[in-house]
C-alpha atoms as a PDB file:
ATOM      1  CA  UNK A   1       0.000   0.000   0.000  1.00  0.00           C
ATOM      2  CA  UNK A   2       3.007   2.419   0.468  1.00  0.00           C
ATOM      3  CA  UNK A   3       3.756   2.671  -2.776  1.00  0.00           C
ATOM      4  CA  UNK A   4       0.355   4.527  -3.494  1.00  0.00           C
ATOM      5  CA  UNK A   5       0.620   6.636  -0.221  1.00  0.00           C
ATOM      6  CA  UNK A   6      -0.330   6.354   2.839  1.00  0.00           C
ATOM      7  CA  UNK A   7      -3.818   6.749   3.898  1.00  0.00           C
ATOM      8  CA  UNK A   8      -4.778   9.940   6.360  1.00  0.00           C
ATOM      9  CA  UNK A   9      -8.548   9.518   6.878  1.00  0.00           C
ATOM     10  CA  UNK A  10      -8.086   5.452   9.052  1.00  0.00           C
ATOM     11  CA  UNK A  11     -11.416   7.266  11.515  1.00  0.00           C
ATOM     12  CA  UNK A  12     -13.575   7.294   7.583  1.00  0.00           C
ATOM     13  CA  UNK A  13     -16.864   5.102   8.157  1.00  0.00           C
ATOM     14  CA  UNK A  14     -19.612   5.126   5.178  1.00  0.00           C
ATOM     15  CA  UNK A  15     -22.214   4.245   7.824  1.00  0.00           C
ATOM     16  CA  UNK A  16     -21.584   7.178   9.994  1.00  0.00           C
ATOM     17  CA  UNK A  17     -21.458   9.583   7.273  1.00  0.00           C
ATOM     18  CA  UNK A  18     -24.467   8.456   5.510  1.00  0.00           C
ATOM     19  CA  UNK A  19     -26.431   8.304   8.895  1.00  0.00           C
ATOM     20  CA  UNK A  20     -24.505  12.774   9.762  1.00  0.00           C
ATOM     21  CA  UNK A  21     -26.138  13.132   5.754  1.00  0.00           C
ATOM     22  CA  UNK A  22     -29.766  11.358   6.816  1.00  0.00           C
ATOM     23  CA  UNK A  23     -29.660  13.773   9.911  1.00  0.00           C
ATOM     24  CA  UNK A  24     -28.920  17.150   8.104  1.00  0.00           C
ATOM     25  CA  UNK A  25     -31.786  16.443   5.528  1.00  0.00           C
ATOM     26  CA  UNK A  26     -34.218  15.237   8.651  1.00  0.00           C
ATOM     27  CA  UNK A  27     -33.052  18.625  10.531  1.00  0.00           C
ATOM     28  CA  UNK A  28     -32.715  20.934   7.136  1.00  0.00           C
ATOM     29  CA  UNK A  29     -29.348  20.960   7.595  1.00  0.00           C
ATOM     30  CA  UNK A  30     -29.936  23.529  10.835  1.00  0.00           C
ATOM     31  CA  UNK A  31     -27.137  25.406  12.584  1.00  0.00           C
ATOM     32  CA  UNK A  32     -26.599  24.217  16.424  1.00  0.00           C
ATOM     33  CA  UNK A  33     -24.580  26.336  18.864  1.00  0.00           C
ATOM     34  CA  UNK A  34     -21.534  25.336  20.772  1.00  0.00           C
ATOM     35  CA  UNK A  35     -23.100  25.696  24.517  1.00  0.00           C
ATOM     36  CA  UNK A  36     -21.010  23.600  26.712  1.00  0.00           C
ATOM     37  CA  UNK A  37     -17.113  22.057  26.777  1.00  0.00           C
ATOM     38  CA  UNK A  38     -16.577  19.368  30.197  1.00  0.00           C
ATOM     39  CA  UNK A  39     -14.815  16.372  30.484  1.00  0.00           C
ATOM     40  CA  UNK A  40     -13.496  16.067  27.024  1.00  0.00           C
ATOM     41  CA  UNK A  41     -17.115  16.334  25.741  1.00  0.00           C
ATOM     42  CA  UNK A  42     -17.896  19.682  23.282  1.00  0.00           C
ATOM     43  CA  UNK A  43     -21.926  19.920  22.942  1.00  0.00           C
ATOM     44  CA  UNK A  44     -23.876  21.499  20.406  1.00  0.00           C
ATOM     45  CA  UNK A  45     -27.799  22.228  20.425  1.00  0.00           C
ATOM     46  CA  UNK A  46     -30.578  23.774  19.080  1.00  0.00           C
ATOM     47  CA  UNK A  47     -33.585  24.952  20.383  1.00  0.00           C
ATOM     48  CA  UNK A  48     -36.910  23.359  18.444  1.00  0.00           C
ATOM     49  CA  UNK A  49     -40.094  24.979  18.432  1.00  0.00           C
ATOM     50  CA  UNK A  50     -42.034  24.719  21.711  1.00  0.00           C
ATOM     51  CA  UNK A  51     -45.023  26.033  23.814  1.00  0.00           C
ATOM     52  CA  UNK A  52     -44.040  25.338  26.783  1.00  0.00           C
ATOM     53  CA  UNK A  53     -43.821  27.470  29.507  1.00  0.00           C
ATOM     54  CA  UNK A  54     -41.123  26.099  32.082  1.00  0.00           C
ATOM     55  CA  UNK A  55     -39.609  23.848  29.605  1.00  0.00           C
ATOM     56  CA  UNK A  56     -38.118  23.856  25.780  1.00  0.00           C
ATOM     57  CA  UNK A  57     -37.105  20.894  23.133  1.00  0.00           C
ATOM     58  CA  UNK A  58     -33.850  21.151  22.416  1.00  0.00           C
ATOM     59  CA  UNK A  59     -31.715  19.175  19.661  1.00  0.00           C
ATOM     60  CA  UNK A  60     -28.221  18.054  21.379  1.00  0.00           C
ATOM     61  CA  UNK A  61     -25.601  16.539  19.584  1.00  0.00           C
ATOM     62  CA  UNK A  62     -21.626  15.936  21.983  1.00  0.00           C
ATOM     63  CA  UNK A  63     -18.688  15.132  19.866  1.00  0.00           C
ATOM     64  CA  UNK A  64     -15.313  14.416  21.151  1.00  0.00           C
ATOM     65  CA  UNK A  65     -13.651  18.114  22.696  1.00  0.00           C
ATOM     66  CA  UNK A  66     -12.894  20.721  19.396  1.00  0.00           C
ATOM     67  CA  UNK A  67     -11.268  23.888  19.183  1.00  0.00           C
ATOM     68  CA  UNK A  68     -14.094  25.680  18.479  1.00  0.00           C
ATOM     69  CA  UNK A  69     -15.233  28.421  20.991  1.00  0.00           C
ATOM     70  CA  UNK A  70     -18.453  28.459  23.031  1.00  0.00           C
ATOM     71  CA  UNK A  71     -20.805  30.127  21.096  1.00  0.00           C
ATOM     72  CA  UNK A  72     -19.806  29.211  17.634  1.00  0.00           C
ATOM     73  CA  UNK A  73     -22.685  28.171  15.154  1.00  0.00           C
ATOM     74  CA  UNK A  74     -22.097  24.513  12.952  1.00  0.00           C
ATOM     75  CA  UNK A  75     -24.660  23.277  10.436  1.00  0.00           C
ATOM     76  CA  UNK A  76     -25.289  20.027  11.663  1.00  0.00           C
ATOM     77  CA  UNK A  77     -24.132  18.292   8.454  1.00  0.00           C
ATOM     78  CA  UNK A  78     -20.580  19.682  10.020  1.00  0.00           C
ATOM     79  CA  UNK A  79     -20.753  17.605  13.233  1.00  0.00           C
ATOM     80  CA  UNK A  80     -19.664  14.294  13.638  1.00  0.00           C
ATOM     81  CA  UNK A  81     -21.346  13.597  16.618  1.00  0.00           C
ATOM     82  CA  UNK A  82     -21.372  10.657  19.037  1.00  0.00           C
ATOM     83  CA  UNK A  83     -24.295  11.040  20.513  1.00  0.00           C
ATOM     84  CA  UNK A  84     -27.846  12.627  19.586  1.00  0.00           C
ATOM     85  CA  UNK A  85     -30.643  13.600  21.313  1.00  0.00           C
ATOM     86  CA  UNK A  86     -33.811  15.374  21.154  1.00  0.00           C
ATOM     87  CA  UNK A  87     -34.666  16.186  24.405  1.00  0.00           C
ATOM     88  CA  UNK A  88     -37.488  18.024  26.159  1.00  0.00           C
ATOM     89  CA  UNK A  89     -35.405  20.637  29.309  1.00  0.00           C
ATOM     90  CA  UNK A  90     -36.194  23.217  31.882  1.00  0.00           C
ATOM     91  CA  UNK A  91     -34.229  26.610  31.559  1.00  0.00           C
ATOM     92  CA  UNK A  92     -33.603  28.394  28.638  1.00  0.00           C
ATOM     93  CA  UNK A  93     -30.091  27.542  27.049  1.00  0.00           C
ATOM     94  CA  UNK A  94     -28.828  30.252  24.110  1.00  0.00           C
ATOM     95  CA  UNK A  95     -28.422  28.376  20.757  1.00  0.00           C
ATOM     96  CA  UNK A  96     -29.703  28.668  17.353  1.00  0.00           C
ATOM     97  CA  UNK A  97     -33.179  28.102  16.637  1.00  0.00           C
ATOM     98  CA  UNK A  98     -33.253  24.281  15.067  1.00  0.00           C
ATOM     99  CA  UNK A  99     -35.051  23.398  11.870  1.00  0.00           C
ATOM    100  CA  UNK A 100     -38.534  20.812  12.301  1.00  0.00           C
ATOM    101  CA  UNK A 101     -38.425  17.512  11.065  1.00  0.00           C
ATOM    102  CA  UNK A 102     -38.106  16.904   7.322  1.00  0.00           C
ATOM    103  CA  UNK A 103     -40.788  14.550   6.893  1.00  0.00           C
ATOM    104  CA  UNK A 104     -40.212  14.356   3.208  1.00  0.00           C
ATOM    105  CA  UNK A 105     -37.932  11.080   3.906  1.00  0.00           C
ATOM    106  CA  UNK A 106     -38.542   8.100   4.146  1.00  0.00           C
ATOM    107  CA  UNK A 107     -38.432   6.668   8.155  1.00  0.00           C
ATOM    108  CA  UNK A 108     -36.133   4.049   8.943  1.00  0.00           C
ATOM    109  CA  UNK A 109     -37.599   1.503  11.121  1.00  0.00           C
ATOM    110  CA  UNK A 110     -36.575   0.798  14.369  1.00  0.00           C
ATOM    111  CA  UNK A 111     -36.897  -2.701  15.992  1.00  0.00           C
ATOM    112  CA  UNK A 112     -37.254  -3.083  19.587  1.00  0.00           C
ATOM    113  CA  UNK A 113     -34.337  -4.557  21.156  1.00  0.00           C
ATOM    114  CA  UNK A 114     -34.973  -3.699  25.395  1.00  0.00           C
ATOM    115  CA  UNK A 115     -37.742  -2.285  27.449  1.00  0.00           C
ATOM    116  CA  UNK A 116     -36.856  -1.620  30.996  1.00  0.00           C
ATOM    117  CA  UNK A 117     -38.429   0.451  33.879  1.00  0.00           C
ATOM    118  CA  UNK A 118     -36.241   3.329  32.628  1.00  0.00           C
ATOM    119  CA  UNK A 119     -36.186   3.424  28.804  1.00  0.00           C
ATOM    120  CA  UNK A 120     -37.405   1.786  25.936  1.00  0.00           C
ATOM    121  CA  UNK A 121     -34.398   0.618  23.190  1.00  0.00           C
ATOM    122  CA  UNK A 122     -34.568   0.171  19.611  1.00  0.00           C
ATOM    123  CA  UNK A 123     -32.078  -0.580  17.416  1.00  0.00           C
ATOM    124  CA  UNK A 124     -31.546   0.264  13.436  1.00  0.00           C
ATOM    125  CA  UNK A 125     -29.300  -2.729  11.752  1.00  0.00           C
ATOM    126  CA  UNK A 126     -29.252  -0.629   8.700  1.00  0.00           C
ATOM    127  CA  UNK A 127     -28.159   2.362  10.147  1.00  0.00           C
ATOM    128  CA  UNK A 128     -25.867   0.685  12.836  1.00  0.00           C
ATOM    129  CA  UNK A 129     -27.794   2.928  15.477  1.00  0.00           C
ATOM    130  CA  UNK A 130     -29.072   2.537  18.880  1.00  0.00           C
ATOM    131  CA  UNK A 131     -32.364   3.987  20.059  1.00  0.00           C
ATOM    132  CA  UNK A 132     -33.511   4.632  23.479  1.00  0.00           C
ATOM    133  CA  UNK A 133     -36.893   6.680  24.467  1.00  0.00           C
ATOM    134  CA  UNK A 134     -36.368   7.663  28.161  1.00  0.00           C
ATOM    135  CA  UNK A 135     -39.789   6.811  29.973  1.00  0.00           C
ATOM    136  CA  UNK A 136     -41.627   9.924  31.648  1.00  0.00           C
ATOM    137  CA  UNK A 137     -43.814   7.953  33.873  1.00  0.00           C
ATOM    138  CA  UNK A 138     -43.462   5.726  36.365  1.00  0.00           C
ATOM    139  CA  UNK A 139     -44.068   1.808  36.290  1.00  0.00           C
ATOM    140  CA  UNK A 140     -44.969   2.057  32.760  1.00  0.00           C
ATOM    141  CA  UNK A 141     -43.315  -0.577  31.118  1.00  0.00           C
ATOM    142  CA  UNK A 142     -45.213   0.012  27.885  1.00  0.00           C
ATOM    143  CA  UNK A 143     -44.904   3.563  27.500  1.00  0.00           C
ATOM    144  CA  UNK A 144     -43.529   3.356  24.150  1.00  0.00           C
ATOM    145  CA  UNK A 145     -44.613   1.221  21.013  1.00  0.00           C
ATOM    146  CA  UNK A 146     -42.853  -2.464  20.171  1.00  0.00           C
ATOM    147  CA  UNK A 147     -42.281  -1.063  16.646  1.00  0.00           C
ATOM    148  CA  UNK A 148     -41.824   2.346  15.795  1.00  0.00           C
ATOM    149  CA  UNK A 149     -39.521   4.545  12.866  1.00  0.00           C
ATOM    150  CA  UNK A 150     -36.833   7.418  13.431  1.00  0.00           C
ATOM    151  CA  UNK A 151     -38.751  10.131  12.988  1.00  0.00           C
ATOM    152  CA  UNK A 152     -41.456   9.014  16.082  1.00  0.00           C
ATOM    153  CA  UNK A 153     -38.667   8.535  18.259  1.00  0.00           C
ATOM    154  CA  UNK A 154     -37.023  12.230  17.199  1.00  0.00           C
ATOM    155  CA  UNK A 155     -40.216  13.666  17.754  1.00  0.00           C
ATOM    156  CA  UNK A 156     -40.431  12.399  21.155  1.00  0.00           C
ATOM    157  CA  UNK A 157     -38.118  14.671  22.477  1.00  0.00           C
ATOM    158  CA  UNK A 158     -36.737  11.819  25.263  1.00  0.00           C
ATOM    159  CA  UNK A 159     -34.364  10.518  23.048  1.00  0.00           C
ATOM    160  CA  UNK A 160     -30.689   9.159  23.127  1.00  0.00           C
ATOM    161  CA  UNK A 161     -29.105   7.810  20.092  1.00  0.00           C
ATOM    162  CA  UNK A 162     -25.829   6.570  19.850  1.00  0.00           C
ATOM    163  CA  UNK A 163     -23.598   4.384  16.818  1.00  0.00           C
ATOM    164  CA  UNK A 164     -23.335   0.776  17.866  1.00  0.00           C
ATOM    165  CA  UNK A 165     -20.632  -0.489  18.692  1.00  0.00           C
END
């Protein structure tokens, strides 16, 4: 292989970037806002649309600590995050306003994999994801569905997602 050069990119994965392309078109490619750098962790976010009063749906995406400065606007398509979420928070963080969902695409379906007293975990083989929908009430096993698609679990706004491993 030396003979053609070395190679520079060894962290490249198809899957990943087709799933940071799938999430820019779902999210209209929105900007999200540098808000927070602990622990190694950088974390972007966006604040959705919302009528609540006390509390706001935010879109959260952490990545692995960058140089970039608190405060400083990415379009989504432009992080390579580790973990999403689309969470539902009380207080008021300062970010860019984020997009709706694109329901224009077609929903990848999600197949149930776990159901505990805490969360509810689904799993996408075709987009090597993992999908967990945080319960809200208590001793409610069944909160969520035994089949569901992407875009009902990013609409939920209790949601963790994460690359398997």
């Amino acid at each position: 292989m030396s003979q053609f050069g070395h190679r520079f990119d060894t962290g490249y994965d198809p899957i990943k970037d087709n799933v940071y392309k799938l999430f820019a078109s779902i999210y209209n490619n929105c900007e999200l806002t540098k808000t927070k750098e602990s622990n190694g962790i950088s974390t972007y976010m966006g604040k959705s649309s919302c009528l609540l009063i006390n509390e706001c749906r935010y879109l959260i995406a952490t990545v692995s600590n960058d140089l970039n400065d608190i405060g400083t606007n990415k379009n989504i398509r432009d992080i390579n995050w580790t973990n999403f979420q689309t969470r539902t928070l009380k207080g008021k963080y300062d970010c860019c306003i984020a997009s709706v969902l694109n329901t224009t695409i077609n929903a990848p379906s999600l197949i149930l994999t776990t159901r505990n007293d805490k969360y509810t975990q689904y799993k996408s083989d075709e987009l090597k994801l993992q999908v967990s929908l945080l319960h809200t009430k208590s001793n409610n096993l069944y909160e969520y569905p035994n089949s569901t698609d992407l875009f009902a679990a990013l609409d939920n706004y209790n949601t963790i997602i994460v690359f398997n491993s």
